[in-house]
PDB file of N, CA and C in Angstrom:
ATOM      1  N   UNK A   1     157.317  96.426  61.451  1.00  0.00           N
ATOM      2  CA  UNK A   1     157.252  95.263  60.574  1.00  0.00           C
ATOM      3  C   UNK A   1     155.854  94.643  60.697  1.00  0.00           C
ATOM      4  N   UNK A   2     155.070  94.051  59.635  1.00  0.00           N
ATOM      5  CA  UNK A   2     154.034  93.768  59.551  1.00  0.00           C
ATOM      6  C   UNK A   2     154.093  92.519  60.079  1.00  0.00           C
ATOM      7  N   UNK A   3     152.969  91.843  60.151  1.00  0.00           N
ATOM      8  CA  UNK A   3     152.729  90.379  61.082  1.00  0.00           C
ATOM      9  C   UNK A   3     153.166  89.271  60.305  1.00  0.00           C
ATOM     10  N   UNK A   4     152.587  89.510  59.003  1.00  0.00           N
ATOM     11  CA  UNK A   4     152.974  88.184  57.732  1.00  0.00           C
ATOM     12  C   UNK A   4     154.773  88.645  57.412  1.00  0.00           C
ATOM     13  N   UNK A   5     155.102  89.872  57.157  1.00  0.00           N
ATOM     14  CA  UNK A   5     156.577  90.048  56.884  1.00  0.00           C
ATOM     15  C   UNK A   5     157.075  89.243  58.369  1.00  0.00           C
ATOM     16  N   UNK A   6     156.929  89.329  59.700  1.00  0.00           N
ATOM     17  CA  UNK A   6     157.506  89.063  60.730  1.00  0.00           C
ATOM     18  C   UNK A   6     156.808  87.242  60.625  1.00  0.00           C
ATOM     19  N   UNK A   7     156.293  87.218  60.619  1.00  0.00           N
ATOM     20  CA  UNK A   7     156.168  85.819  60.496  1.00  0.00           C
ATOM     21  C   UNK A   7     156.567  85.150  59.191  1.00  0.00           C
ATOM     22  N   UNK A   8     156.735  85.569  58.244  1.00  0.00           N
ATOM     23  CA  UNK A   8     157.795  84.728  57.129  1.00  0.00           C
ATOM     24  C   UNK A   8     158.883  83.956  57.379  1.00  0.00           C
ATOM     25  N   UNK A   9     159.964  85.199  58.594  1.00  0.00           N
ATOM     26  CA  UNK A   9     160.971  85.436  59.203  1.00  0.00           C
ATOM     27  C   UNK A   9     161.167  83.781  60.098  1.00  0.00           C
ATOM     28  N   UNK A  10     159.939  83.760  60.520  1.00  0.00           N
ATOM     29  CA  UNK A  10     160.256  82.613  61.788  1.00  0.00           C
ATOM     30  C   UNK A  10     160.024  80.801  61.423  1.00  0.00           C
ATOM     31  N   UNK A  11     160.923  80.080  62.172  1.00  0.00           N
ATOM     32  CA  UNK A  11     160.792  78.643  61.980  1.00  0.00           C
ATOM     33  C   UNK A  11     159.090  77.905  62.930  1.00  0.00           C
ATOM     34  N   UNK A  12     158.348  77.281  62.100  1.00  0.00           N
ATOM     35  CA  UNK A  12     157.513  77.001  63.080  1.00  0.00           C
ATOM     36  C   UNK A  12     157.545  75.507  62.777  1.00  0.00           C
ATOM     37  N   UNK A  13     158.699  74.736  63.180  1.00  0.00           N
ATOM     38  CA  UNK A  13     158.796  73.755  63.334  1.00  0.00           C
ATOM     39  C   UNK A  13     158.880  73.323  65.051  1.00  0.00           C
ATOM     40  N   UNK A  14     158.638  73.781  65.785  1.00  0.00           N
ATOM     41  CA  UNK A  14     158.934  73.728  67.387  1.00  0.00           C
ATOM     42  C   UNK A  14     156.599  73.827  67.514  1.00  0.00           C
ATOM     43  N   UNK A  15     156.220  74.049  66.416  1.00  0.00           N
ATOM     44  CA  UNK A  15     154.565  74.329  67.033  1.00  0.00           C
ATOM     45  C   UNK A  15     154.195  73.149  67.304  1.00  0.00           C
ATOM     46  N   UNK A  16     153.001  72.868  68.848  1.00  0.00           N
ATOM     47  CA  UNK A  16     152.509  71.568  69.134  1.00  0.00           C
ATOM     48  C   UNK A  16     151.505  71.613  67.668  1.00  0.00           C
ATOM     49  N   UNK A  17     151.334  70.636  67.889  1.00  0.00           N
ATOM     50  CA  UNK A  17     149.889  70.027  66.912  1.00  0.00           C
ATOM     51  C   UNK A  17     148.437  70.816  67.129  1.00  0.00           C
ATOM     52  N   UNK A  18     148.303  71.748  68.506  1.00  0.00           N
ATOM     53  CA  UNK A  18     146.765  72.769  68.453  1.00  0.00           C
ATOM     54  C   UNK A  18     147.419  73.491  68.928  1.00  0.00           C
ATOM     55  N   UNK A  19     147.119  75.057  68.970  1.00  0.00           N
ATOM     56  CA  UNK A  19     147.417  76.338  69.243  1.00  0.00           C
ATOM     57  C   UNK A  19     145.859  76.849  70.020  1.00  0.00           C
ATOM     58  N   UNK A  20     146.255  77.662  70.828  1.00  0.00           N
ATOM     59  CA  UNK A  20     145.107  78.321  71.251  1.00  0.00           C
ATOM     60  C   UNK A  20     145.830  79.489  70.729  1.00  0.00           C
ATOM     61  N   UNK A  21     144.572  80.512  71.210  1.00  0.00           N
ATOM     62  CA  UNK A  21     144.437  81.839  70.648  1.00  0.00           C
ATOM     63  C   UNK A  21     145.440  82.519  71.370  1.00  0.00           C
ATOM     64  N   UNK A  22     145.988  82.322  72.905  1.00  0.00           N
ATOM     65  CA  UNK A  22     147.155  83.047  73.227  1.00  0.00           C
ATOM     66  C   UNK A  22     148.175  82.703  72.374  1.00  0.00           C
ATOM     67  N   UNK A  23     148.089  81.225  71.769  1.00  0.00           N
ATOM     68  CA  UNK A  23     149.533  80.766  71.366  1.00  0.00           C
ATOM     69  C   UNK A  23     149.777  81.910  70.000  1.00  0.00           C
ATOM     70  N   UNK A  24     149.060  81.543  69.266  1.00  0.00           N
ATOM     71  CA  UNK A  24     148.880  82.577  68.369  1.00  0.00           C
ATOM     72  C   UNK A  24     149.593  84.173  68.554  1.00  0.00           C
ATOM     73  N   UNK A  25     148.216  84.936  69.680  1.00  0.00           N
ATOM     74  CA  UNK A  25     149.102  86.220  69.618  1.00  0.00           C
ATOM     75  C   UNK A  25     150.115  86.102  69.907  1.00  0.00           C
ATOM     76  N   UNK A  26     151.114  85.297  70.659  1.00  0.00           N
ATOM     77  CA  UNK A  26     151.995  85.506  71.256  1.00  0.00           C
ATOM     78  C   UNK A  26     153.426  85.425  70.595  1.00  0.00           C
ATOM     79  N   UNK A  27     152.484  84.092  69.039  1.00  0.00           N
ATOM     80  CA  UNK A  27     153.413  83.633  67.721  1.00  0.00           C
ATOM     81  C   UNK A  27     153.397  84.844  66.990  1.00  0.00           C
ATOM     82  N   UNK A  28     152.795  86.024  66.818  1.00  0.00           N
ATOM     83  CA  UNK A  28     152.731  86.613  65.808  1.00  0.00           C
ATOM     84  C   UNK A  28     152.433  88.514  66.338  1.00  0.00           C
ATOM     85  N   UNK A  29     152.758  88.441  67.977  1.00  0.00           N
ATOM     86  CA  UNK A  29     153.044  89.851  68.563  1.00  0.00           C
ATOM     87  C   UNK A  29     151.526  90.712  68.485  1.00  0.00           C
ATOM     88  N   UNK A  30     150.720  89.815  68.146  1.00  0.00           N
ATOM     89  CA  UNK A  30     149.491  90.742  68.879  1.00  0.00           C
ATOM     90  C   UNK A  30     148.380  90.321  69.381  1.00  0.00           C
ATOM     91  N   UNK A  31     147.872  90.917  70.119  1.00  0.00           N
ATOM     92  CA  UNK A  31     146.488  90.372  71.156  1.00  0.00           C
ATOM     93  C   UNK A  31     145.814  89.659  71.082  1.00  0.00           C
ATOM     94  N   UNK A  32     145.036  89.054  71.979  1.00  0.00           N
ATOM     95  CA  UNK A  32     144.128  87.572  72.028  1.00  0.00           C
ATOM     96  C   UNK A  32     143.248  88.551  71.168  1.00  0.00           C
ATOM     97  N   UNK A  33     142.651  89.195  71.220  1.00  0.00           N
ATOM     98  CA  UNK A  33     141.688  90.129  71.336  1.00  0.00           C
ATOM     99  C   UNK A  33     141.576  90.402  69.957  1.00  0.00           C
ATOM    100  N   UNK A  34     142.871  90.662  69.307  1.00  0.00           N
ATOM    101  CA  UNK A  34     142.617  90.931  67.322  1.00  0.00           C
ATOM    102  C   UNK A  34     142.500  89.427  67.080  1.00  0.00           C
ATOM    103  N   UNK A  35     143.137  88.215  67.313  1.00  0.00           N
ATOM    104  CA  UNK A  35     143.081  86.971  66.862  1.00  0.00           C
ATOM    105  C   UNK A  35     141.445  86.465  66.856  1.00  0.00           C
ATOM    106  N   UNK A  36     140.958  86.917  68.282  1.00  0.00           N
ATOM    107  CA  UNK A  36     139.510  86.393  68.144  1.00  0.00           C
ATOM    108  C   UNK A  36     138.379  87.554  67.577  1.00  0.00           C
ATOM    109  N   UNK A  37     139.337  88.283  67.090  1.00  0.00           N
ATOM    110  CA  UNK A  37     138.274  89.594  65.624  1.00  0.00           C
ATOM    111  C   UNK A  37     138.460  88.850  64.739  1.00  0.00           C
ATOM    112  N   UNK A  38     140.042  88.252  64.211  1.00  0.00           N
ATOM    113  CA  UNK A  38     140.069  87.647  63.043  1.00  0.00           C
ATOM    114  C   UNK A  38     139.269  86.374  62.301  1.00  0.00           C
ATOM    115  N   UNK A  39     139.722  85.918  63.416  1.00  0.00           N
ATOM    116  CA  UNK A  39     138.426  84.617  63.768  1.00  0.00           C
ATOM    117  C   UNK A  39     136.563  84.778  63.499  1.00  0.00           C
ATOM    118  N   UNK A  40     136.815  85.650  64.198  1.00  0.00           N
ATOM    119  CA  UNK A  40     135.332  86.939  64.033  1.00  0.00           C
ATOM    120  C   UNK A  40     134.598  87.017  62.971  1.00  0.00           C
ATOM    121  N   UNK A  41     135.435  87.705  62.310  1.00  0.00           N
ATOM    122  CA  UNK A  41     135.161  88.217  60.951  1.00  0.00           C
ATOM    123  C   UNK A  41     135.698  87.272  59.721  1.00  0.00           C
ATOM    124  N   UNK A  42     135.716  85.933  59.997  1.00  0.00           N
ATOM    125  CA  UNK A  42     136.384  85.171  59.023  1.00  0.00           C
ATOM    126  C   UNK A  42     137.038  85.608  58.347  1.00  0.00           C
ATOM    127  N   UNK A  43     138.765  86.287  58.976  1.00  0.00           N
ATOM    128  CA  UNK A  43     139.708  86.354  58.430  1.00  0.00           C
ATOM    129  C   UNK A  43     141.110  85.574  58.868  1.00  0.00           C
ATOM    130  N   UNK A  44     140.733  84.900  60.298  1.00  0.00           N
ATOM    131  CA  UNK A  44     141.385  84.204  60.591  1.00  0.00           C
ATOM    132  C   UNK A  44     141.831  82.413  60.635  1.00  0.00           C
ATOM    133  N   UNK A  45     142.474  82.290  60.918  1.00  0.00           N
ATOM    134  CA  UNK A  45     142.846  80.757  60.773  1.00  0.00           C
ATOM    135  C   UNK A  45     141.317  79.694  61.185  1.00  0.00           C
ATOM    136  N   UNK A  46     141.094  78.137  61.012  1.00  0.00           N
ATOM    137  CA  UNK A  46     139.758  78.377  60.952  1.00  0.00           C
ATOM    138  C   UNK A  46     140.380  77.319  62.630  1.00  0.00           C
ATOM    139  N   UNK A  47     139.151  77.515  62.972  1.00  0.00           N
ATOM    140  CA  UNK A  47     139.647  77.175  64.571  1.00  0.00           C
ATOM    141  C   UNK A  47     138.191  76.212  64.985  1.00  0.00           C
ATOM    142  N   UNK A  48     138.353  75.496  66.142  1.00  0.00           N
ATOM    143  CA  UNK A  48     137.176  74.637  66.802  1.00  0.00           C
ATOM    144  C   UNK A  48     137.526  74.123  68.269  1.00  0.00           C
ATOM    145  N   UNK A  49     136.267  74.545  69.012  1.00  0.00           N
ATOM    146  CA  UNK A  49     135.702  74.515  70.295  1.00  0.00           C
ATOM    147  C   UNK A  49     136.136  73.598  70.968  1.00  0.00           C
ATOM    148  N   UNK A  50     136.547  73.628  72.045  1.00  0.00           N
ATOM    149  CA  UNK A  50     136.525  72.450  73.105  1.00  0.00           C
ATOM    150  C   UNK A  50     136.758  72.871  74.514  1.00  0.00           C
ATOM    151  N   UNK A  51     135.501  72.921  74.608  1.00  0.00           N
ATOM    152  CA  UNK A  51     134.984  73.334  76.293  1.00  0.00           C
ATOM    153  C   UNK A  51     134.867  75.018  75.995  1.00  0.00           C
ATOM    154  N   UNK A  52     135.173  75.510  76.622  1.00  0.00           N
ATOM    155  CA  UNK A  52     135.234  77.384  76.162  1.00  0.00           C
ATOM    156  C   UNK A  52     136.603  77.730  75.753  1.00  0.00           C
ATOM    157  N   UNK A  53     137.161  77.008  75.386  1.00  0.00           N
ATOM    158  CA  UNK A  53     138.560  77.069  74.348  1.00  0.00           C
ATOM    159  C   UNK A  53     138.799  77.010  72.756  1.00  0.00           C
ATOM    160  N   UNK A  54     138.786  78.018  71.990  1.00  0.00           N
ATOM    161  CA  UNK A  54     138.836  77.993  70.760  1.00  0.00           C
ATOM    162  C   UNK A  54     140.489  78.074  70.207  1.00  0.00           C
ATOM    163  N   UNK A  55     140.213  76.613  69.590  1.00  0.00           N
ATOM    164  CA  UNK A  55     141.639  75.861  70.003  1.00  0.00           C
ATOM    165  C   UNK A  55     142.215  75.838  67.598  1.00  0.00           C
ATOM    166  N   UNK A  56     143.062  76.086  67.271  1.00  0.00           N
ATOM    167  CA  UNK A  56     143.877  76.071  65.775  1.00  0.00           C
ATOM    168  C   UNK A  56     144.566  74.869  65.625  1.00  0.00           C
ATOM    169  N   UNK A  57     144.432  74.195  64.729  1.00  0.00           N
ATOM    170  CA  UNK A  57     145.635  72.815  64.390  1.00  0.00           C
ATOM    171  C   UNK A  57     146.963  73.838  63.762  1.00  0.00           C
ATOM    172  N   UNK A  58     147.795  73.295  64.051  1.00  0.00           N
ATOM    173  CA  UNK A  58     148.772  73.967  63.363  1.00  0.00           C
ATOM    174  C   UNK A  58     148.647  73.628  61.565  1.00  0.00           C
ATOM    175  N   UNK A  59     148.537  72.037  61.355  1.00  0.00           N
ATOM    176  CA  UNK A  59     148.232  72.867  59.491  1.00  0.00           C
ATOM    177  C   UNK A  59     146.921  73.889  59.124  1.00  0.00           C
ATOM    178  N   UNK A  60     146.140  74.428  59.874  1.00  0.00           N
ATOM    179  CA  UNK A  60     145.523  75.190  59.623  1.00  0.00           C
ATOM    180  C   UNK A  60     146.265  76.881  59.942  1.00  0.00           C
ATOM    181  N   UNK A  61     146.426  76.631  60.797  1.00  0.00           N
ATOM    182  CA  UNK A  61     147.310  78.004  61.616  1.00  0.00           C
ATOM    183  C   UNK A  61     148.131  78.451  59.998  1.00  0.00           C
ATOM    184  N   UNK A  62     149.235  77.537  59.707  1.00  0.00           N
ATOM    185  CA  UNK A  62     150.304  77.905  58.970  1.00  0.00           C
ATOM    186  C   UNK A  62     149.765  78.070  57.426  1.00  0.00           C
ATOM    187  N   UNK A  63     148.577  77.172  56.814  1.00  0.00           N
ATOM    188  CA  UNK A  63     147.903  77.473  56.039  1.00  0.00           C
ATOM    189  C   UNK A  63     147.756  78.846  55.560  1.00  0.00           C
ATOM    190  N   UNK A  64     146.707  79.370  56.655  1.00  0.00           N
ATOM    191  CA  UNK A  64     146.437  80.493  56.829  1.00  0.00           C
ATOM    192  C   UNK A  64     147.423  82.067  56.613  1.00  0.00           C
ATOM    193  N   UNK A  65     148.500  81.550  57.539  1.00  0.00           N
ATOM    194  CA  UNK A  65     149.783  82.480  57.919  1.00  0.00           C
ATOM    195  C   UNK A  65     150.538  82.547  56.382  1.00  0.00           C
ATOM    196  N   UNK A  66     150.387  81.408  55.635  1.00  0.00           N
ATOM    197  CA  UNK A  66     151.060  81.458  53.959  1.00  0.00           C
ATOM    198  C   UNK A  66     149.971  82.029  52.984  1.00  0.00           C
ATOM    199  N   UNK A  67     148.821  82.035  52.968  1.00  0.00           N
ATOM    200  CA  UNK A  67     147.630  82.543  52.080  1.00  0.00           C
ATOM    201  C   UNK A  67     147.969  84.076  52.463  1.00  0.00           C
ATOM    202  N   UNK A  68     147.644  84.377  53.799  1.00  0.00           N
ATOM    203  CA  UNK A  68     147.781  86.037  54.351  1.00  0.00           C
ATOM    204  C   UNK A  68     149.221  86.522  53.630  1.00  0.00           C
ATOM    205  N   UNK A  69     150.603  85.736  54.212  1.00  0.00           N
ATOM    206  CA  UNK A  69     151.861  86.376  53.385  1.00  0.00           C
ATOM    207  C   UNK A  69     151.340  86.268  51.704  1.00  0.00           C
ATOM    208  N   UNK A  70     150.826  85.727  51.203  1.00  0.00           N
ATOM    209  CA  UNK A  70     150.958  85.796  49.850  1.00  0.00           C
ATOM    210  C   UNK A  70     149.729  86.870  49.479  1.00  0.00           C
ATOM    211  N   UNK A  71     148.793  87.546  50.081  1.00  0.00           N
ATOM    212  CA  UNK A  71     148.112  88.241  49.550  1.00  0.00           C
ATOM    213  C   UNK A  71     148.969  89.361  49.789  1.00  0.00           C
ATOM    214  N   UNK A  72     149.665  89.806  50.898  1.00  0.00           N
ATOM    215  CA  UNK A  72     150.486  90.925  51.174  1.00  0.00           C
ATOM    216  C   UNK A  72     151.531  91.403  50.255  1.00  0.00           C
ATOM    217  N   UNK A  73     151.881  90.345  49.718  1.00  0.00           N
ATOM    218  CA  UNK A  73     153.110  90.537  48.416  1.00  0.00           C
ATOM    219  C   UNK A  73     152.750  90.922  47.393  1.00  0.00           C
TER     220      UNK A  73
END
């Protein structure tokens, strides 16, 4: 199952207000490591610094997570 099909699936009413990049892979089953490619390559959610922590608001996170499901469809 793809990441946007598997994340359609789920309630993200339980998300704090910032996500880090583990929170992420961990929301959506894959590695710190593709999240901060996505990020990378400006394909990911848009994210900002604090201290050496590259930290997501959740209306950005979910933003993102609904633009991606809707290009997939």
């Amino acid at each position: 199952m793809s990441v946007a099909a598997r994340a359609s699936t789920m309630s993200w009413d339980h998300l704090p207000a910032v996500l880090s990049e583990q929170n992420i892979a961990d929301l959506l089953g894959v590695t710190v490591e593709r999240v901060r490619k996505w990020s990378y390559n400006g394909r990911g959610p848009q994210t900002f610094k604090v201290g050496n922590d590259r930290l997501v608001r959740r209306a950005a996170f979910l933003n993102w997570l609904a633009a991606r499901a809707r290009r997939l469809q």
